[in-house]
C-alpha atoms as a PDB file:
ATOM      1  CA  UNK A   1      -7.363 -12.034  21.882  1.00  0.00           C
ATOM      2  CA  UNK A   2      -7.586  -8.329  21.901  1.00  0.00           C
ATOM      3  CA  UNK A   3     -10.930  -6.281  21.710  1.00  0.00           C
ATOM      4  CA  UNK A   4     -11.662  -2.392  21.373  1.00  0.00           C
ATOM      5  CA  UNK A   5     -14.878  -1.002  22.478  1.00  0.00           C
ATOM      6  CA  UNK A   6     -17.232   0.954  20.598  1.00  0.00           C
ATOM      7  CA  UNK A   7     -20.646   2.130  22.407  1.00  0.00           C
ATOM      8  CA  UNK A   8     -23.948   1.794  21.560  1.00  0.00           C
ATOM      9  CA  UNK A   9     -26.398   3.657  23.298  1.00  0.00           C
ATOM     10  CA  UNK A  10     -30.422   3.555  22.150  1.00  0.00           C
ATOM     11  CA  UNK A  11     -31.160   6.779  24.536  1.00  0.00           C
ATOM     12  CA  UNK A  12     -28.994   9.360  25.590  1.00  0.00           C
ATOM     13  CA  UNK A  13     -27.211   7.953  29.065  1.00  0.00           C
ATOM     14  CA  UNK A  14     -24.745   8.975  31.663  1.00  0.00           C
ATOM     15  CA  UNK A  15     -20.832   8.696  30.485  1.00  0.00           C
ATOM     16  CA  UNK A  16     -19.741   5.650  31.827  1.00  0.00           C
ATOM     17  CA  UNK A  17     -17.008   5.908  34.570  1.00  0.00           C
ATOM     18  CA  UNK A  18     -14.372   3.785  34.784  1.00  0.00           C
ATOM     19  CA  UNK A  19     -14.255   2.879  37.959  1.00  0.00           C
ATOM     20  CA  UNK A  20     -18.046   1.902  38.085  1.00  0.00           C
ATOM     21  CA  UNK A  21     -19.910   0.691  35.187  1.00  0.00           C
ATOM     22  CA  UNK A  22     -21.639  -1.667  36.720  1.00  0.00           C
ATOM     23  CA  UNK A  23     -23.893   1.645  37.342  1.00  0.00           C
ATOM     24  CA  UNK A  24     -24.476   2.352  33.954  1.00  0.00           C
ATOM     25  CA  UNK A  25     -26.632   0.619  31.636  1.00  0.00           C
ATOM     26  CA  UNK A  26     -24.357   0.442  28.738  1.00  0.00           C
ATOM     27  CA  UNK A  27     -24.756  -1.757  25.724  1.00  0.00           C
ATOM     28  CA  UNK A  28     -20.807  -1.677  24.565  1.00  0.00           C
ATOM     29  CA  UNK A  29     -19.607  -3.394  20.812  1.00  0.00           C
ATOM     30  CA  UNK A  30     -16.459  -5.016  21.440  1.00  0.00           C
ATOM     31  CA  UNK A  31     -14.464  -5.811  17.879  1.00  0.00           C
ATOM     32  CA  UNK A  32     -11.957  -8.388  18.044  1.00  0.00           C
ATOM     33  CA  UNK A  33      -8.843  -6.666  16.749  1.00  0.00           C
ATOM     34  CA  UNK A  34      -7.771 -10.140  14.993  1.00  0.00           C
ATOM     35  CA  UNK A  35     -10.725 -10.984  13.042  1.00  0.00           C
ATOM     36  CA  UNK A  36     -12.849  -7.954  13.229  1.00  0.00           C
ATOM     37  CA  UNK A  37     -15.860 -10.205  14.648  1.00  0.00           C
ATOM     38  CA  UNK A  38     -18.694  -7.959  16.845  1.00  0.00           C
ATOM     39  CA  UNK A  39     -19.999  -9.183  20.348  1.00  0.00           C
ATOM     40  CA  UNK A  40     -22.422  -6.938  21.911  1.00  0.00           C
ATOM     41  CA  UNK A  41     -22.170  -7.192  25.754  1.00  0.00           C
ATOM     42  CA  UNK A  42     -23.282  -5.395  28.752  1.00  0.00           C
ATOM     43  CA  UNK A  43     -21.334  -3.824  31.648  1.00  0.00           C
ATOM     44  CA  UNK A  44     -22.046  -5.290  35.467  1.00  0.00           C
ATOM     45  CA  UNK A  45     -18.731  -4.192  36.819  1.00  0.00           C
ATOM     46  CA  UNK A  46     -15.308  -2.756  36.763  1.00  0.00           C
ATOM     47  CA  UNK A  47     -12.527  -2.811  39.559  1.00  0.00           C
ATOM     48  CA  UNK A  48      -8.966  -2.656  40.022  1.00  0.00           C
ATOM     49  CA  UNK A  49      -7.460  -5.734  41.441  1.00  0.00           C
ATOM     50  CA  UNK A  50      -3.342  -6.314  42.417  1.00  0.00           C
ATOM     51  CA  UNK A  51      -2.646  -2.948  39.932  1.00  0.00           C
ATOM     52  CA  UNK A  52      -4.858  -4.287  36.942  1.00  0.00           C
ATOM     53  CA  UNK A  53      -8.737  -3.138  35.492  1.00  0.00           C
ATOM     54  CA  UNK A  54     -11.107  -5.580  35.225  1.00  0.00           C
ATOM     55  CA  UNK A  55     -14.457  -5.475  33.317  1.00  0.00           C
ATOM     56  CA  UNK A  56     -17.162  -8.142  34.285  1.00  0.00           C
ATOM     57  CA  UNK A  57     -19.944  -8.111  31.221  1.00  0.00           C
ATOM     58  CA  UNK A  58     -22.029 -10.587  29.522  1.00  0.00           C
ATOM     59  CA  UNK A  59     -23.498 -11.223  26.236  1.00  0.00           C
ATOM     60  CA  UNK A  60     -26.137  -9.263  25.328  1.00  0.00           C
ATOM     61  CA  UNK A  61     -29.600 -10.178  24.288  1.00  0.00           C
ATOM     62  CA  UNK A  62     -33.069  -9.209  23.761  1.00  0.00           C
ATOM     63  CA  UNK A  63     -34.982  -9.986  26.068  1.00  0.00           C
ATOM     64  CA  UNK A  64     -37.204 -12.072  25.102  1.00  0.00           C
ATOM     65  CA  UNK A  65     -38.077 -14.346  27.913  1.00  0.00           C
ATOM     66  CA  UNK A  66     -36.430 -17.893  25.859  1.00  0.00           C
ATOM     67  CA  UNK A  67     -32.787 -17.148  26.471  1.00  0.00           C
ATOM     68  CA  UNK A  68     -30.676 -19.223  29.470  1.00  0.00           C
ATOM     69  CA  UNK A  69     -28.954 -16.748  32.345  1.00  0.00           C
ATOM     70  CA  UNK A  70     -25.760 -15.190  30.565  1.00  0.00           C
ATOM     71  CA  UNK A  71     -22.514 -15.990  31.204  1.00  0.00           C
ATOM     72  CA  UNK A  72     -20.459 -13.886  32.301  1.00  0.00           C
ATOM     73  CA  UNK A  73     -17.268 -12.445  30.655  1.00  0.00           C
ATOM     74  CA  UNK A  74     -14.165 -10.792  32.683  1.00  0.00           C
ATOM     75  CA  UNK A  75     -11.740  -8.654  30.465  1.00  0.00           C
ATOM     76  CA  UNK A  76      -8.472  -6.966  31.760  1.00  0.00           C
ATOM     77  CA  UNK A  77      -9.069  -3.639  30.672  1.00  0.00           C
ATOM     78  CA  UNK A  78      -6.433  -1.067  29.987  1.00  0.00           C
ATOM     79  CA  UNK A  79      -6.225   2.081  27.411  1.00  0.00           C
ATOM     80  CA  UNK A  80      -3.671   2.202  25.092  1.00  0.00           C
ATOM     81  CA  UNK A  81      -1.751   5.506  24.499  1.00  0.00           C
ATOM     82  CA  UNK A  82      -3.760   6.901  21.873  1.00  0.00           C
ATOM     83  CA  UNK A  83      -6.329   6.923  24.129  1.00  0.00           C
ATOM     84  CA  UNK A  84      -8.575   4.046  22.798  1.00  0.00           C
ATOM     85  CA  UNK A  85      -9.865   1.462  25.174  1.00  0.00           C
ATOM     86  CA  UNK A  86      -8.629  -2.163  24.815  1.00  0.00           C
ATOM     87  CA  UNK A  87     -10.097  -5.485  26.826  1.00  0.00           C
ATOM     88  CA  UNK A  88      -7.436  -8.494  26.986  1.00  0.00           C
ATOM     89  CA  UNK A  89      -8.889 -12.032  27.494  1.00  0.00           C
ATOM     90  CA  UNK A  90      -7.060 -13.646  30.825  1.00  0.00           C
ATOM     91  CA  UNK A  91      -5.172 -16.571  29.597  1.00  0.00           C
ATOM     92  CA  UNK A  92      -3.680 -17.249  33.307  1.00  0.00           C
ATOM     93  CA  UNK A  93      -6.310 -19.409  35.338  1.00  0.00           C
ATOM     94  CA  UNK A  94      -5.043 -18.091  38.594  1.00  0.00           C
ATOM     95  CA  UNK A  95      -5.477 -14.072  37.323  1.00  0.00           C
ATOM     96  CA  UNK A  96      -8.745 -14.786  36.198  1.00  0.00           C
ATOM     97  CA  UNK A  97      -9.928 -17.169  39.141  1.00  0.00           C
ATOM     98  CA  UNK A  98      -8.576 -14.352  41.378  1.00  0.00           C
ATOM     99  CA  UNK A  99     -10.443 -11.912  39.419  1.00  0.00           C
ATOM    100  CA  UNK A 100     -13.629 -13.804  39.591  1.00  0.00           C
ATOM    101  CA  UNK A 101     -13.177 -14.436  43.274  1.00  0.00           C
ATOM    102  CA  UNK A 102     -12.741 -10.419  43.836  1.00  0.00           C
ATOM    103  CA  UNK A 103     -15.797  -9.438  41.660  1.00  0.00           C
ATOM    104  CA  UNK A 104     -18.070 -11.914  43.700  1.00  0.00           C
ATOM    105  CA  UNK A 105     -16.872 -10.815  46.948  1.00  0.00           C
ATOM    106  CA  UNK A 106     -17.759  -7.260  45.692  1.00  0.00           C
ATOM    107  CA  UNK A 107     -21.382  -8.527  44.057  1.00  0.00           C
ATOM    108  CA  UNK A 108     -21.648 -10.467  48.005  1.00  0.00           C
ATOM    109  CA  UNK A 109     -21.288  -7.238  49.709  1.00  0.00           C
ATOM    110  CA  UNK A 110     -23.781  -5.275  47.586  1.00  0.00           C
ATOM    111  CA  UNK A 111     -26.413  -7.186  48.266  1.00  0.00           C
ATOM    112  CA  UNK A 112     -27.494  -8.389  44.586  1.00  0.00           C
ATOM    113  CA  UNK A 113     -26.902 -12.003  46.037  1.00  0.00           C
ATOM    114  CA  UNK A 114     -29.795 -12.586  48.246  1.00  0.00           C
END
């Protein structure tokens, strides 16, 4: 499954960098190029891993004090030549097990953990 981003932003914000969104609070609409559904998600991170961009995001939500910790969501990210930016699910378990082992050694060494 494919997705495109669109952002959302309630205030005016920073332009997100790519190679750090995780320090940007963005509220991003990702469309599902196959059957045009919405999901509304937030940033925590991006990195390059082995030559590929990752995302790390989770669903979004009001917060509203009833809602379980999110899950979260990692994308390969890449932009396609007309310059619009495209998220890939991982279908390999090892890529996205390798991802997720990256991001949380990165989250480990920022401190966020303790």
């Amino acid at each position: 499954m494919m997705k495109r981003m669109t952002r959302k932003r309630n205030k005016p914000t920073p332009v997100v960098r790519d190679d750090r969104a995780s320090q940007e609070s963005v509220l991003a609409v990702l469309v599902d190029i196959d059957n045009g559904h919405e999901y509304y998600m937030s940033f925590i991170d991006a990195f390059q891993y082995k030559g590929r961009e990752y995302v790390v995001m989770y669903p979004y939500e009001p917060d509203d004090g009833q809602h379980k910790n999110p899950e979260l969501t990692i994308l390969r990210s890449m932009r396609h030549e007309n310059g619009e930016q495209y998220y890939l699910s991982i279908k390999n378990r090892r890529e996205l097990e390798a991802a997720f082992n990256h991001f949380f050694k990165r989250f480990e060494a920022s401190g966020f953990s303790s």
